[in-house]
C-alpha atoms as a PDB file:
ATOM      1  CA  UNK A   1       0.000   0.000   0.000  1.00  0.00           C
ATOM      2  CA  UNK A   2       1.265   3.304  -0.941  1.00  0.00           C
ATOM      3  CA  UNK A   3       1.549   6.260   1.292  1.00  0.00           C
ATOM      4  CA  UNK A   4      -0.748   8.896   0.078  1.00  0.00           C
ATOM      5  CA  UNK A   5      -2.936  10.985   1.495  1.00  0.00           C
ATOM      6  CA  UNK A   6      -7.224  10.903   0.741  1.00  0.00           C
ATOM      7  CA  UNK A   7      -6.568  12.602  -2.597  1.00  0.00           C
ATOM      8  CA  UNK A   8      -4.835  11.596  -5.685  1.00  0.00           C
ATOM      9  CA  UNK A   9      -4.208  13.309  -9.305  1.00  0.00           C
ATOM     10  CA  UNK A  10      -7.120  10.599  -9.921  1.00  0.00           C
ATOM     11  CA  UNK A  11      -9.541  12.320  -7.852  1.00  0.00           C
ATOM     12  CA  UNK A  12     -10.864  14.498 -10.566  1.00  0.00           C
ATOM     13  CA  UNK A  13     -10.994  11.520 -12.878  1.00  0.00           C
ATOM     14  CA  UNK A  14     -13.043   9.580 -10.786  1.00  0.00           C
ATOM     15  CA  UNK A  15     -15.857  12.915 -10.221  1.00  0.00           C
ATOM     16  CA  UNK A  16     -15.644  13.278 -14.318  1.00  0.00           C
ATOM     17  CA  UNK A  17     -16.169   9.507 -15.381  1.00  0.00           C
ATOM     18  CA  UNK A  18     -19.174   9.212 -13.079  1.00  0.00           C
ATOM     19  CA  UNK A  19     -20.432  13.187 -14.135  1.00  0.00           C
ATOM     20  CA  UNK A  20     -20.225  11.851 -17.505  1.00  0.00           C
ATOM     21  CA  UNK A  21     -21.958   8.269 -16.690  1.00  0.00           C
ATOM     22  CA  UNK A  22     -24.973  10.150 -15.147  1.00  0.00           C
ATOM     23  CA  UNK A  23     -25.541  12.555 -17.430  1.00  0.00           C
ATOM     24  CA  UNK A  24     -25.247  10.832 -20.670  1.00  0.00           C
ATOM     25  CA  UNK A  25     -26.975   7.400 -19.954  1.00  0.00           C
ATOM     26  CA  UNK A  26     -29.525   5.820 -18.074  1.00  0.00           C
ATOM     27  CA  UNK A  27     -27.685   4.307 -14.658  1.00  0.00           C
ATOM     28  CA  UNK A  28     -29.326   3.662 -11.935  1.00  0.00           C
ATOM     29  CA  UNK A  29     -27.735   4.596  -8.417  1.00  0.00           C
ATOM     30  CA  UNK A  30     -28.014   0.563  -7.857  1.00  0.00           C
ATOM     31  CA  UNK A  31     -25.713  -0.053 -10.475  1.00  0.00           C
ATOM     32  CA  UNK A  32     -23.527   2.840  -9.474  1.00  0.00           C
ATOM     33  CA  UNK A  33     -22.774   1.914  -6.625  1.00  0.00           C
ATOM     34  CA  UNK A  34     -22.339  -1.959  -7.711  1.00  0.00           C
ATOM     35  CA  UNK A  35     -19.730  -0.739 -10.292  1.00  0.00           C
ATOM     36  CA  UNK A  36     -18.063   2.194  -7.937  1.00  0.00           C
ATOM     37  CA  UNK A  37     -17.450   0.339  -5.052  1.00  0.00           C
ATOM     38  CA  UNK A  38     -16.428  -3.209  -6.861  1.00  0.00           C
ATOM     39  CA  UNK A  39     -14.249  -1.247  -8.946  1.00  0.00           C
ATOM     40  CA  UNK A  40     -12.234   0.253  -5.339  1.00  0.00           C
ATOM     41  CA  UNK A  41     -12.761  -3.938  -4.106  1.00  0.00           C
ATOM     42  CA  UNK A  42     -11.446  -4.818  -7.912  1.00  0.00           C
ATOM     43  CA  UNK A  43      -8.024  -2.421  -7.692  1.00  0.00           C
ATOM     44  CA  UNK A  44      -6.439  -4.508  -5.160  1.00  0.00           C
ATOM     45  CA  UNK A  45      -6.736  -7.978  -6.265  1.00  0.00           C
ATOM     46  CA  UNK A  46      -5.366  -6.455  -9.841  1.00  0.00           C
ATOM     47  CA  UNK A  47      -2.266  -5.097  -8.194  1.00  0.00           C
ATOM     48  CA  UNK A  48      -1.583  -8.479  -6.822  1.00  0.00           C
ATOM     49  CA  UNK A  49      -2.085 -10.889  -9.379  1.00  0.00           C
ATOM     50  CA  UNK A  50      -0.473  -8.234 -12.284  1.00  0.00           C
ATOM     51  CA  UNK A  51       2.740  -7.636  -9.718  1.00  0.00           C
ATOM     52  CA  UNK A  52       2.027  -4.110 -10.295  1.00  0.00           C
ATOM     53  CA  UNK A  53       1.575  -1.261  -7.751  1.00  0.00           C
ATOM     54  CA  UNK A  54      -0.173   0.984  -9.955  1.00  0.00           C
ATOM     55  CA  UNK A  55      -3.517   0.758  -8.046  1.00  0.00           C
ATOM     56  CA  UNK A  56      -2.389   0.240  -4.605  1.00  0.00           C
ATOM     57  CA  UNK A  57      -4.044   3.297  -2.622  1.00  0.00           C
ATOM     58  CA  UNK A  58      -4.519   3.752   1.300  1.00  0.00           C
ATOM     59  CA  UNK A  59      -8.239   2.968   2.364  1.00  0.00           C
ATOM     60  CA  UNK A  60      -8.629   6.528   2.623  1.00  0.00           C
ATOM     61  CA  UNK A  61      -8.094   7.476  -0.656  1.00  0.00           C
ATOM     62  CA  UNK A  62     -10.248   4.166  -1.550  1.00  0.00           C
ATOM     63  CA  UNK A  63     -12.927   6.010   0.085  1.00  0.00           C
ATOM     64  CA  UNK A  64     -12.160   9.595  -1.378  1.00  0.00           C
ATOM     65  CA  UNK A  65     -12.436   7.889  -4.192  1.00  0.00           C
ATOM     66  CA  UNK A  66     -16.082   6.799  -3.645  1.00  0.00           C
ATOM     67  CA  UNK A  67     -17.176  10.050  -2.516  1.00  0.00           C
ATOM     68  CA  UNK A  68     -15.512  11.502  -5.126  1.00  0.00           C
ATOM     69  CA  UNK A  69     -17.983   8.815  -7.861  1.00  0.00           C
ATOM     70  CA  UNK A  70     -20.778   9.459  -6.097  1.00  0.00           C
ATOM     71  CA  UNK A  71     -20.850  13.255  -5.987  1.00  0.00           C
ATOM     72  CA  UNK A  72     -20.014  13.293  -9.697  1.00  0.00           C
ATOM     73  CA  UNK A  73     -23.199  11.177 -10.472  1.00  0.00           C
ATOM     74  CA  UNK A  74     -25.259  12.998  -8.045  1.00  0.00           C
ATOM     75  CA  UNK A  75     -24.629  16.266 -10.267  1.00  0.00           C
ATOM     76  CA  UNK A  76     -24.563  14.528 -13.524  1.00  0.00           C
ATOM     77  CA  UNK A  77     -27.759  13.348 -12.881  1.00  0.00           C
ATOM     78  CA  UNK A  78     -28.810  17.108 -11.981  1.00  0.00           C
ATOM     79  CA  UNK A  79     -27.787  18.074 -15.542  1.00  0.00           C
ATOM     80  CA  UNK A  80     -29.105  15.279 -17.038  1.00  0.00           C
ATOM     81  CA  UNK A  81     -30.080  15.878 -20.721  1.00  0.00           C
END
């Protein structure tokens, strides 16, 4: 595990992907969260078995990184077209 701090350059990745997600398709919150938090449970277990430390975070940039998805969707879905 890496030491970092609860933000990352990714941060404003992860708020634009899930702006973008909201806004331009049909996604329920149920799904969002299935895919936003299995993607954070997902990171690890790729690290391991691809001997790669690219997405080895702390837990609390795991969960920056959730808050981060879901206030994105929350105002792509506000500006929903």
């Amino acid at each position: 595990m890496t030491d970092m701090g609860p933000f990352s350059a990714y941060s404003p990745v992860h708020f634009l992907i899930w702006f973008l997600a909201a806004k331009y398709t049909k996604l329920s919150w149920k799904w969002f969260f299935v895919l936003s938090i299995g993607w954070e449970f997902f990171e690890p277990i790729v690290s391991f078995y691809s001997n790669s430390s690219f997405f080895l975070e702390s837990n609390i940039n795991r969960f920056a990184d959730i808050i981060f998805n879901v206030v994105g969707f929350y105002f792509g879905g506000l500006l929903k077209i």
